[in-house]
C-alpha atoms as a PDB file:
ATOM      1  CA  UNK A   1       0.000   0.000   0.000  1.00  0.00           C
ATOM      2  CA  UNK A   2       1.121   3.480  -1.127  1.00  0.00           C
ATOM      3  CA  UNK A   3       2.538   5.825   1.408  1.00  0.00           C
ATOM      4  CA  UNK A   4       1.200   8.847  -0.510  1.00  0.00           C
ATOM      5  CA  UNK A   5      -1.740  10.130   1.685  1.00  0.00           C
ATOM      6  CA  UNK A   6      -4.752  12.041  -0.416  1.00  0.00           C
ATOM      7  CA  UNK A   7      -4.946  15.346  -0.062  1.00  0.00           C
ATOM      8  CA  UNK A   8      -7.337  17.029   2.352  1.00  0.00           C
ATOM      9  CA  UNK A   9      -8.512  19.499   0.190  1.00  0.00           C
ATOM     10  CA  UNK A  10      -8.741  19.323  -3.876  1.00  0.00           C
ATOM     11  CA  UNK A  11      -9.101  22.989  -5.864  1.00  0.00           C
ATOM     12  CA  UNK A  12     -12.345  23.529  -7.993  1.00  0.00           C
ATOM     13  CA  UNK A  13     -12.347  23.325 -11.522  1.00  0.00           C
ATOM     14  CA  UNK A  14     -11.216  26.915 -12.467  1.00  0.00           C
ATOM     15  CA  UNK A  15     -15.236  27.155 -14.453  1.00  0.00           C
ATOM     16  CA  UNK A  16     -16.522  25.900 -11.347  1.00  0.00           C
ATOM     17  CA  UNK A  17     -14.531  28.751  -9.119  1.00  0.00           C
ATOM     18  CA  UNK A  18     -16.954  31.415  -8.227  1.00  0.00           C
ATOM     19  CA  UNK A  19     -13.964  33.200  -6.267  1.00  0.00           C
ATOM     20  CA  UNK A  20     -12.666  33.106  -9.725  1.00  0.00           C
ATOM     21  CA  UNK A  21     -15.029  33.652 -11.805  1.00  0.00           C
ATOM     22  CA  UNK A  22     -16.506  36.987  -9.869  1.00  0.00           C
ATOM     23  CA  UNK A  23     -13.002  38.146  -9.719  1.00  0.00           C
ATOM     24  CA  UNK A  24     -11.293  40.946 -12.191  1.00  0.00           C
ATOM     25  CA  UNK A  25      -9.165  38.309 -13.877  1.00  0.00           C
ATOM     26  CA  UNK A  26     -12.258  36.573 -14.896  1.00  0.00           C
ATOM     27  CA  UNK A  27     -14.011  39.606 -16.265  1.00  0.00           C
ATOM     28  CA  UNK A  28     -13.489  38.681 -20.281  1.00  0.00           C
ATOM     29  CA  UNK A  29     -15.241  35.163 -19.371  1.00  0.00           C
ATOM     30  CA  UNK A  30     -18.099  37.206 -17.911  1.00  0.00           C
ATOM     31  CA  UNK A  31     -18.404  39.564 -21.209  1.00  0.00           C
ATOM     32  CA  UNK A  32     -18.019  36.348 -22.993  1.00  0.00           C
ATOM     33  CA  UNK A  33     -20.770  34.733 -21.351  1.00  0.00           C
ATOM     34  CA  UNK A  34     -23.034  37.561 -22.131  1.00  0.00           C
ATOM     35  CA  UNK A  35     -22.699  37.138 -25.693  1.00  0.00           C
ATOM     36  CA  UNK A  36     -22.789  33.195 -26.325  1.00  0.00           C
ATOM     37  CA  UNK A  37     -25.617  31.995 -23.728  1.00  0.00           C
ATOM     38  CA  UNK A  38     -28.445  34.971 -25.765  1.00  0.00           C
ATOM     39  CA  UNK A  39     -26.608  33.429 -28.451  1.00  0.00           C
ATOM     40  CA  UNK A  40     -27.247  29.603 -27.844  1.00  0.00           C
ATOM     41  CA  UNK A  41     -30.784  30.611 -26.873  1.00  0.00           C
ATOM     42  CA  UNK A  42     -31.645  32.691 -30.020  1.00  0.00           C
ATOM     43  CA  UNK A  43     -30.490  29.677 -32.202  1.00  0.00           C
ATOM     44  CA  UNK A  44     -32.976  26.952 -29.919  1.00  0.00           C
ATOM     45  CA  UNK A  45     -35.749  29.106 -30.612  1.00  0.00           C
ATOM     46  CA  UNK A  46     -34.882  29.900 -33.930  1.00  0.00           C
ATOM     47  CA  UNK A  47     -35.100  33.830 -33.827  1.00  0.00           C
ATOM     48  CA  UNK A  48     -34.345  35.130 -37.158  1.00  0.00           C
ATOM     49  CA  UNK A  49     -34.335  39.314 -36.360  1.00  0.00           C
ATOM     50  CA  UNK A  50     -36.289  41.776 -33.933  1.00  0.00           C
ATOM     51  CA  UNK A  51     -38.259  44.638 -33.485  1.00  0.00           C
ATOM     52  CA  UNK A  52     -37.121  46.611 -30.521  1.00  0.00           C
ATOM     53  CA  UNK A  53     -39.492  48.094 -28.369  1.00  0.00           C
ATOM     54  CA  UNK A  54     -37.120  51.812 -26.244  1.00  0.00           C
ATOM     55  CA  UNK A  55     -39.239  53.527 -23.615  1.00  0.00           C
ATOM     56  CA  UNK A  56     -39.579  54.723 -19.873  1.00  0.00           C
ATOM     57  CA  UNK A  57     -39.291  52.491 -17.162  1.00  0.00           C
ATOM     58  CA  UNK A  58     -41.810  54.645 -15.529  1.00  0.00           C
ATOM     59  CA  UNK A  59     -44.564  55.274 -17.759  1.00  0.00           C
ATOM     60  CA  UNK A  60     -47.293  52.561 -16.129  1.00  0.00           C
ATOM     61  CA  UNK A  61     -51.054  51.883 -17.593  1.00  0.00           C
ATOM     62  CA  UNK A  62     -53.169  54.045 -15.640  1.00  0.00           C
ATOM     63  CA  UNK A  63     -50.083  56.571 -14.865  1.00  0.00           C
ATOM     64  CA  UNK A  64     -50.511  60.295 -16.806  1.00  0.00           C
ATOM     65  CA  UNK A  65     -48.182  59.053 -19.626  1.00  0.00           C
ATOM     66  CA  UNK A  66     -50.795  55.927 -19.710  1.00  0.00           C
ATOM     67  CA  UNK A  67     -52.059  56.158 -23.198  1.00  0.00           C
ATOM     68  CA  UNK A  68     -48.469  55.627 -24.394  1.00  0.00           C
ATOM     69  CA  UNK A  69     -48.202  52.405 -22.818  1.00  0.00           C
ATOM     70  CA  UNK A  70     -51.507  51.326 -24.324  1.00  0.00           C
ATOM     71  CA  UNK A  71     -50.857  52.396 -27.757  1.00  0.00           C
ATOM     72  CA  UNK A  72     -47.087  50.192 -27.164  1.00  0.00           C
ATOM     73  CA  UNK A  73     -48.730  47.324 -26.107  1.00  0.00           C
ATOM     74  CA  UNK A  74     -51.769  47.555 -29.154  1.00  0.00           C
ATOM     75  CA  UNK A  75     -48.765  48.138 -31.493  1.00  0.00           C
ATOM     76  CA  UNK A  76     -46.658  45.160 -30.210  1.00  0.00           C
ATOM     77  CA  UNK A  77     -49.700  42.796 -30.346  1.00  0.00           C
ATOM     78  CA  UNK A  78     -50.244  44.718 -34.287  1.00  0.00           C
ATOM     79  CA  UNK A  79     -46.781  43.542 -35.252  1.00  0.00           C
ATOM     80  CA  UNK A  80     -46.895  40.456 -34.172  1.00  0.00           C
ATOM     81  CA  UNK A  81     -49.713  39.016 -35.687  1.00  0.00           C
ATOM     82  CA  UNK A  82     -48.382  40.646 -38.499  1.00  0.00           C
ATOM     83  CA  UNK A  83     -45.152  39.275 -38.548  1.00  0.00           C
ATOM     84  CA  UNK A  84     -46.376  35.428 -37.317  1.00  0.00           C
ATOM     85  CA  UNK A  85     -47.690  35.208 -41.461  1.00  0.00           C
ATOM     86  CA  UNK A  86     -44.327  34.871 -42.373  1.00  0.00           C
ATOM     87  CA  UNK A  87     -44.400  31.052 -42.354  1.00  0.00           C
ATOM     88  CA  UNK A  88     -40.815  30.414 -41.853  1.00  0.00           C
ATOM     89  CA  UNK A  89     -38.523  27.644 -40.079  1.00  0.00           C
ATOM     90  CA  UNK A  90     -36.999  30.937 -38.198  1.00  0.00           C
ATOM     91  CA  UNK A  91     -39.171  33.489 -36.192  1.00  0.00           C
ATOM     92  CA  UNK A  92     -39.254  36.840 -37.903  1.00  0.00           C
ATOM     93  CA  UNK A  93     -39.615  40.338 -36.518  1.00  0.00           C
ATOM     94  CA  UNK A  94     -39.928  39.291 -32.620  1.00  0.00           C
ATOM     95  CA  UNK A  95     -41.043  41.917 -30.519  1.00  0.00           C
ATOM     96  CA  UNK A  96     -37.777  42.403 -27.810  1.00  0.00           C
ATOM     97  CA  UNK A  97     -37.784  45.108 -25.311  1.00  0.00           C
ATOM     98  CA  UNK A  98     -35.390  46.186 -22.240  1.00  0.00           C
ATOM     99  CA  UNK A  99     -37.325  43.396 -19.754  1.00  0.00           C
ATOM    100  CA  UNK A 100     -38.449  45.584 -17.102  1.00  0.00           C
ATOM    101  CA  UNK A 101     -41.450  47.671 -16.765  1.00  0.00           C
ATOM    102  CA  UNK A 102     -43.351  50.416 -18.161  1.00  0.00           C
ATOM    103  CA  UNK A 103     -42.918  50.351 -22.035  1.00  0.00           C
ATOM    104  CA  UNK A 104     -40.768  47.581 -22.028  1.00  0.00           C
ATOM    105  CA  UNK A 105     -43.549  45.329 -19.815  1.00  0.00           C
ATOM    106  CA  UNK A 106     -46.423  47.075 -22.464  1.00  0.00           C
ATOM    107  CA  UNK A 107     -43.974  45.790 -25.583  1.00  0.00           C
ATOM    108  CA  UNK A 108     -43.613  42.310 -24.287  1.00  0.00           C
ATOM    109  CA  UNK A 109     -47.366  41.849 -22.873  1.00  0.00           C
ATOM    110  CA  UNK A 110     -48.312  43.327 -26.705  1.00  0.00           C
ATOM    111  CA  UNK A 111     -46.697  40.265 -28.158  1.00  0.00           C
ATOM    112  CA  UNK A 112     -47.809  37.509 -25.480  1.00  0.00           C
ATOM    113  CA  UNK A 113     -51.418  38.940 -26.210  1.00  0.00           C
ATOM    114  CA  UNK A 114     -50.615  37.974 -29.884  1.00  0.00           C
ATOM    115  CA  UNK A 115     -49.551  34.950 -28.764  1.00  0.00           C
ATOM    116  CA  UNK A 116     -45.996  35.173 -30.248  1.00  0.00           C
ATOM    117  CA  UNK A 117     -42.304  34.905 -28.856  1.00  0.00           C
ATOM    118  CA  UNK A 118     -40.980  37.780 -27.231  1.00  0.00           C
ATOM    119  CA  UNK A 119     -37.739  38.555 -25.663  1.00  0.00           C
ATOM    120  CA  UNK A 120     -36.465  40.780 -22.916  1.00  0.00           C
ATOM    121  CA  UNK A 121     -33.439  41.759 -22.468  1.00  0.00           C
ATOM    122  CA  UNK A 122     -33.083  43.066 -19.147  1.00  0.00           C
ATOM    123  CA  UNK A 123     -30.685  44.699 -16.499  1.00  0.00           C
ATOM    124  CA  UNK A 124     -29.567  44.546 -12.452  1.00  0.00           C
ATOM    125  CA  UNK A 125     -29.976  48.592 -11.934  1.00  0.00           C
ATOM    126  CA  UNK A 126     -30.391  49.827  -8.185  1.00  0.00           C
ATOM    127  CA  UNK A 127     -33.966  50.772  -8.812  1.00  0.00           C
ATOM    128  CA  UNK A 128     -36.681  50.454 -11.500  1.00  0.00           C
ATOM    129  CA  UNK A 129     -35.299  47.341 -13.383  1.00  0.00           C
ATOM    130  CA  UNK A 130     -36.855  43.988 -12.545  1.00  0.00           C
ATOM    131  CA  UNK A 131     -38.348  41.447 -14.974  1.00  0.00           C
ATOM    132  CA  UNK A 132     -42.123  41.658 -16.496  1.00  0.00           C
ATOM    133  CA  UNK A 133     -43.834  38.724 -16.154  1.00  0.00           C
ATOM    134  CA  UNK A 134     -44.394  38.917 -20.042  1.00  0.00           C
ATOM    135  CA  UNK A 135     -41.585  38.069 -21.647  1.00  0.00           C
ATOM    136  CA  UNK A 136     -41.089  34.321 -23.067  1.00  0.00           C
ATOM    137  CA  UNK A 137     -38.929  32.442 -20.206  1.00  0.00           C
ATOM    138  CA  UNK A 138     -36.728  31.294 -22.792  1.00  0.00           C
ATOM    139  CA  UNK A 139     -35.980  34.520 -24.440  1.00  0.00           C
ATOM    140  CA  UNK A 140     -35.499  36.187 -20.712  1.00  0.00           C
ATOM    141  CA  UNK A 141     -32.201  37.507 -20.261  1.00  0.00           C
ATOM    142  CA  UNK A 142     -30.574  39.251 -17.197  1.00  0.00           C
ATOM    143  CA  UNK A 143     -27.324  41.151 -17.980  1.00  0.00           C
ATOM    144  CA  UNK A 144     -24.406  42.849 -16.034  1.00  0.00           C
ATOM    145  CA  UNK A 145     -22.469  44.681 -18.826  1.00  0.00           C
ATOM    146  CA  UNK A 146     -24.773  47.697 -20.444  1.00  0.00           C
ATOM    147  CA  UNK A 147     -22.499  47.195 -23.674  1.00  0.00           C
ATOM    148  CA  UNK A 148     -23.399  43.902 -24.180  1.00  0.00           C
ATOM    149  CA  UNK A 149     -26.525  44.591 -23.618  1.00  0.00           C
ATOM    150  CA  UNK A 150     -26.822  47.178 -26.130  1.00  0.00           C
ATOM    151  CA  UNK A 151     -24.558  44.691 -28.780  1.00  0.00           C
ATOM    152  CA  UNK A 152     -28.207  42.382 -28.703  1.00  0.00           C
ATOM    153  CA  UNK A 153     -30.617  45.462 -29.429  1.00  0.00           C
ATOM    154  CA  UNK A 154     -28.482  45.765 -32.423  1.00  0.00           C
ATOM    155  CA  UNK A 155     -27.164  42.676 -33.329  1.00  0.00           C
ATOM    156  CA  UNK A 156     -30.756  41.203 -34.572  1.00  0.00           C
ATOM    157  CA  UNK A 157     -33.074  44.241 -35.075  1.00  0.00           C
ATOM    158  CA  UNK A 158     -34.694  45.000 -38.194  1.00  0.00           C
ATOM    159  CA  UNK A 159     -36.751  48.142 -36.576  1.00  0.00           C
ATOM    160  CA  UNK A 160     -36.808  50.155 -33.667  1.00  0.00           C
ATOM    161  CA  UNK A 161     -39.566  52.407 -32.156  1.00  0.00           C
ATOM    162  CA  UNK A 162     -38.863  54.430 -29.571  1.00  0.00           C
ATOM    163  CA  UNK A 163     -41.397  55.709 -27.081  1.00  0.00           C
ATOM    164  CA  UNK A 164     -41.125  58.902 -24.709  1.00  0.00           C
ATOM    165  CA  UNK A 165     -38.218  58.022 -22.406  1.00  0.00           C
ATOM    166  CA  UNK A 166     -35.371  59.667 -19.763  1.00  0.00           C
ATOM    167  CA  UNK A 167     -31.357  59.090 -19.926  1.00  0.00           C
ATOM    168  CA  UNK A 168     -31.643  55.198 -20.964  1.00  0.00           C
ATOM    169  CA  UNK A 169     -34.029  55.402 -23.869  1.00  0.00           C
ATOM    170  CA  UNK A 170     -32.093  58.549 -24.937  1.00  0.00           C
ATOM    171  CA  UNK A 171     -28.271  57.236 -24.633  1.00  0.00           C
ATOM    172  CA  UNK A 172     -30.352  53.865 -26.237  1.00  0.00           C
ATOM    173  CA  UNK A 173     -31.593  55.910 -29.412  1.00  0.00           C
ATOM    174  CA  UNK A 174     -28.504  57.634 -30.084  1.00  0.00           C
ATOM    175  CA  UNK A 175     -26.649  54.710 -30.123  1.00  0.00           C
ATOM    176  CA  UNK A 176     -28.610  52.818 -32.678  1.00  0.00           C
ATOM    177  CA  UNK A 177     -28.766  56.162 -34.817  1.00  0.00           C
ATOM    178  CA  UNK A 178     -25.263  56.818 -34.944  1.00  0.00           C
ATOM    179  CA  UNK A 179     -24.315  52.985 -35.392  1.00  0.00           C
ATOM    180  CA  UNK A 180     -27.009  53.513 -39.044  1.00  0.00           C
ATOM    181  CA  UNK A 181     -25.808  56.869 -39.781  1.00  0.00           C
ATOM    182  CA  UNK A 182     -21.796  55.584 -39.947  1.00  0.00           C
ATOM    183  CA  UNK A 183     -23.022  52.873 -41.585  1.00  0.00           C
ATOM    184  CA  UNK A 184     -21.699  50.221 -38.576  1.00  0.00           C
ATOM    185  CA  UNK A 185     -24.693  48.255 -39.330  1.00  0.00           C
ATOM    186  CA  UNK A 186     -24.712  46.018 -42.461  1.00  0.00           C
ATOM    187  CA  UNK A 187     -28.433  46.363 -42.736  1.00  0.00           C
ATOM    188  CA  UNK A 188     -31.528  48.478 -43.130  1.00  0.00           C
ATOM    189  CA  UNK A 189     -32.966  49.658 -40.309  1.00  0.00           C
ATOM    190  CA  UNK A 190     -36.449  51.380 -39.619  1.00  0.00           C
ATOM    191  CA  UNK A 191     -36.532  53.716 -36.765  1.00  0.00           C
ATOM    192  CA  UNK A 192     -39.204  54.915 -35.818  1.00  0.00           C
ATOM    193  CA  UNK A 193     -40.439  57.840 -32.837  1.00  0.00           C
ATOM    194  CA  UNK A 194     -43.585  57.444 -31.174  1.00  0.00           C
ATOM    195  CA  UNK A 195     -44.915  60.904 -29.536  1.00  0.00           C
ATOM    196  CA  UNK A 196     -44.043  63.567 -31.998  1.00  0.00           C
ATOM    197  CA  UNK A 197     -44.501  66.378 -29.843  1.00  0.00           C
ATOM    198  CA  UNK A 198     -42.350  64.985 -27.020  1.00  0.00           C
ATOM    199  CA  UNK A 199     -39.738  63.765 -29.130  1.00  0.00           C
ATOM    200  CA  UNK A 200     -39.820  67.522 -30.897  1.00  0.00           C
ATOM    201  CA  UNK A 201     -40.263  69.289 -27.712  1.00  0.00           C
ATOM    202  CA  UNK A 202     -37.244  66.926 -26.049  1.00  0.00           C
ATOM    203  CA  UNK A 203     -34.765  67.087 -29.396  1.00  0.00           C
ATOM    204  CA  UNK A 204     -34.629  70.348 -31.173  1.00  0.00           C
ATOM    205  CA  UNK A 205     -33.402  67.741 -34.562  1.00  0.00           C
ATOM    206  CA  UNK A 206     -34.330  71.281 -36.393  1.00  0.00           C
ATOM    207  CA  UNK A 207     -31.168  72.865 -34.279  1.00  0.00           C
ATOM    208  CA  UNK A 208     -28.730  70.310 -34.811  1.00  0.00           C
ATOM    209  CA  UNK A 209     -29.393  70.962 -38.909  1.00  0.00           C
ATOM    210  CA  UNK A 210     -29.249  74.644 -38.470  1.00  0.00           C
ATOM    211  CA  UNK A 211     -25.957  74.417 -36.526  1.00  0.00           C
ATOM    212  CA  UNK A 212     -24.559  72.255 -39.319  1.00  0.00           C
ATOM    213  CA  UNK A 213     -23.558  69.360 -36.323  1.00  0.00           C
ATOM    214  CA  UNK A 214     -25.270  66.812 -38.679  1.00  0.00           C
ATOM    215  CA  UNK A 215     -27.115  66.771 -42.130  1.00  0.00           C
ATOM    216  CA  UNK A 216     -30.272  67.467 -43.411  1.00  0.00           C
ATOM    217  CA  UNK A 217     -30.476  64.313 -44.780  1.00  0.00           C
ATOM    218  CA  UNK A 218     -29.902  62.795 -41.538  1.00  0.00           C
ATOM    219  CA  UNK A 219     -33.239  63.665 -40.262  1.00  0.00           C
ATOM    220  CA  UNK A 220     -34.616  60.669 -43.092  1.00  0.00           C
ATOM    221  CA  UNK A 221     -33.544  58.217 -40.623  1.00  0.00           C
ATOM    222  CA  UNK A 222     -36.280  58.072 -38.642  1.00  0.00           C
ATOM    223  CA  UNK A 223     -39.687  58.581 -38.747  1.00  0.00           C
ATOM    224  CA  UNK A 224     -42.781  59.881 -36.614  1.00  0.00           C
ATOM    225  CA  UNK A 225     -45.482  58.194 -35.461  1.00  0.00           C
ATOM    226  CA  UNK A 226     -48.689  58.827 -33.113  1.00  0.00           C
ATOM    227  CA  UNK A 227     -50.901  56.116 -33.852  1.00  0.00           C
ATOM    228  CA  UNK A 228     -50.188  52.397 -33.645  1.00  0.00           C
ATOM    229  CA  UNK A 229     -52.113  52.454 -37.003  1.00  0.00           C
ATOM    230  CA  UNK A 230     -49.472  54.763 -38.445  1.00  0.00           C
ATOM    231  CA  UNK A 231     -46.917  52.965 -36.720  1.00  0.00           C
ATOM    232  CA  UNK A 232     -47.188  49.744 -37.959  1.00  0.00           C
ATOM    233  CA  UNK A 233     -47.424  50.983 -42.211  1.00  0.00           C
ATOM    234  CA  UNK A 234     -44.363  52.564 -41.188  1.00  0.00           C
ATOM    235  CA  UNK A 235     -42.710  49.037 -40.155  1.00  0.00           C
ATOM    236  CA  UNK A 236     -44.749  46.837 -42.934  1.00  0.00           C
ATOM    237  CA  UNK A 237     -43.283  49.631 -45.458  1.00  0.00           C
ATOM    238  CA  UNK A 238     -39.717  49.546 -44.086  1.00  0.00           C
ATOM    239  CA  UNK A 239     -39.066  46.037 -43.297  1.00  0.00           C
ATOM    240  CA  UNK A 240     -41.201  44.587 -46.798  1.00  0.00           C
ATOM    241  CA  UNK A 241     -38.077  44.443 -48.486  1.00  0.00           C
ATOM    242  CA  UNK A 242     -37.218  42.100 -45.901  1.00  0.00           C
ATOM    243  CA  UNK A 243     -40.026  39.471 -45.952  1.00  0.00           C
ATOM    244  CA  UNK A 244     -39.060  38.170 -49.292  1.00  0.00           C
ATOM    245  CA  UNK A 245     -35.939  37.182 -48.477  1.00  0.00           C
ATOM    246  CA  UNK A 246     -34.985  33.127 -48.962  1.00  0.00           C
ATOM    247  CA  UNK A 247     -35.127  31.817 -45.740  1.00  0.00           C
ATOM    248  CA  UNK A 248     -31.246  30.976 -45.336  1.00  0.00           C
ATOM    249  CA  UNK A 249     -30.398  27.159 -43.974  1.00  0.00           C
ATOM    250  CA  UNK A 250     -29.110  28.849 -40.325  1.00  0.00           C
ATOM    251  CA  UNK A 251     -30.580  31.994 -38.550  1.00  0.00           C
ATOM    252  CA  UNK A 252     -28.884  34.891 -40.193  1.00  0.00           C
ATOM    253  CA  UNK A 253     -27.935  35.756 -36.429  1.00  0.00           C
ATOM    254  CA  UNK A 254     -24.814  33.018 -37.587  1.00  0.00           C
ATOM    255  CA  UNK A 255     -23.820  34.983 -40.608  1.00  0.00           C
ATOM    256  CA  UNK A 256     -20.835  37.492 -41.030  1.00  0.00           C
ATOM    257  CA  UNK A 257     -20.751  40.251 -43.733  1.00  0.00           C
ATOM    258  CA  UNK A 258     -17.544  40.315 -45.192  1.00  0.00           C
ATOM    259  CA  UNK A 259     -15.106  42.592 -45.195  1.00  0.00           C
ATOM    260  CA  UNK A 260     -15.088  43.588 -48.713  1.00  0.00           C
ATOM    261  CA  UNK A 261     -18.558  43.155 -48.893  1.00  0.00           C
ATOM    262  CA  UNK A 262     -20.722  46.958 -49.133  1.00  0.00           C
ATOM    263  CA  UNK A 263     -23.747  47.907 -47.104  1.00  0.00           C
ATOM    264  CA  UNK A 264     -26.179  47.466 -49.481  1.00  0.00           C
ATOM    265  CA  UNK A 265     -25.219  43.661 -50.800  1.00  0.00           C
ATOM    266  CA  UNK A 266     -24.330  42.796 -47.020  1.00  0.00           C
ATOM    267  CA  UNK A 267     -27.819  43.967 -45.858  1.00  0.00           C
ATOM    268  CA  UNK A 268     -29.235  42.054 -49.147  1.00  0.00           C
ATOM    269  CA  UNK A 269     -27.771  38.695 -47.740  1.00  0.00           C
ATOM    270  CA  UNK A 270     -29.320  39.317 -43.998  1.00  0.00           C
ATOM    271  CA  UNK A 271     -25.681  39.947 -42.817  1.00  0.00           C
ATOM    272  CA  UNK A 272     -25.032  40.503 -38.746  1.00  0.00           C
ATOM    273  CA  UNK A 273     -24.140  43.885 -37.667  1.00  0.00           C
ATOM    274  CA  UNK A 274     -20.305  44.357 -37.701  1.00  0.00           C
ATOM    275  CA  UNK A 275     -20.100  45.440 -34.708  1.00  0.00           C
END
């Protein structure tokens, strides 16, 4: 018999090590993880691209802002009927919001009404952020990193309406227009603004023109809508190039636009962001 005692105590695997794992050293596995477990998920379920639903965390259904979340939720339920005629092997145009409440919860609760997918991609903040109950449990995502986050809104959207909203839904907005206006996105996009007279009282677009900080023809980026009605002709217009695409073998969400590849014939082969 061997002489050689076993040790007391063995180390963890080092992907079992929460010490690890939780640590600063770890923190590219933790980005990492972020991107490839939406990733696995999306593939399962076989989502294709998105509409994203920006808005206030705040605005509730019978709150003073209430018709906004009504007219979000109508819209949601609008564009997902609309999109579920797309008979497909991959889901097309799936209603995705921030997770948590307000216009995110009226976005997500549009779609289950519908009775489609929808997908939340939410947030730990110190207040506000929590969960709807709406959202499809396996297209429910809780993240640490805002920037990955943010990569998902605009790694699968095909459209994105943006309801009234404070710092988030603003830094949110701006992000997605200046990834389309620099061209970062190998793809079409339709934006759209819900609330014309907030968004024009909030954004003086007019001033930024004037001042010559960007172009005229920057303002045909987006569009404005007050009506779910509206709205929705708006996406059926923007994204109808899209619907007669061949359905590729894989979710596009696997696809790469090359690098010599332009906007236009990257966008025409359902290309990924390069982001």
């Amino acid at each position: 018999m061997s002489d050689i005692q076993k040790p007391k105590w063995r180390p963890p695997l080092a992907y079992k090590n929460e010490d690890f794992l939780t640590a600063p050293d770890a923190r590219p596995l933790r980005i990492l993880s972020e991107y490839l477990e939406p990733l696995s998920h999306f593939r399962r379920q076989r989502i294709r691209d998105t509409i994203v639903f920006f808005g206030s965390a705040r605005i509730q259904e019978d709150g003073p802002l209430g018709q906004y979340y009504k007219d979000a939720r109508v819209l949601a339920a609008m564009a997902t009927a609309w999109a579920k005629t797309f008979r497909e092997r991959t889901y097309r145009f799936v209603v995705c919001s921030g997770g948590g409440p307000g216009i995110m919860e009226a976005a997500n609760r549009g779609a289950m009404d519908a009775k489609g997918k929808t997908i939340g991609l939410n947030i730990g903040l110190p207040f506000e952020q929590f969960p709807n109950p709406f959202i499809t449990n396996e297209l429910s995502f809780e993240f640490h990193y805002f920037f990955m986050r943010k990569f998902w809104f605009a790694y699968l959207s095909k459209a994105l309406v943006v309801f009234p909203g404070g710092f988030g839904t603003m830094d949110e907005l701006f992000e997605i227009l200046t990834l389309v206006q620099t061209r970062k996105l190998a793809k079409k996009m339709t934006i759209i603004l819900y609330g014309t007279d907030f968004w024009k009282e909030i954004i003086n677009f007019d001033a930024l023109v004037k001042y010559e900080t960007i172009s005229k023809e920057d303002l045909d980026l987006f569009h404005f809508a007050d009506s779910p009605d509206t709205a929705l002709e708006i996406l059926q217009r923007g994204l109808a190039e899209h619907a007669g695409v061949p359905e590729p073998e894989v979710p596009a969400i696997s696809h790469s636009a090359k690098p010599d590849e332009g906007p236009e014939r990257a966008a025409n082969q359902q290309a990924e962001p390069r982001l």
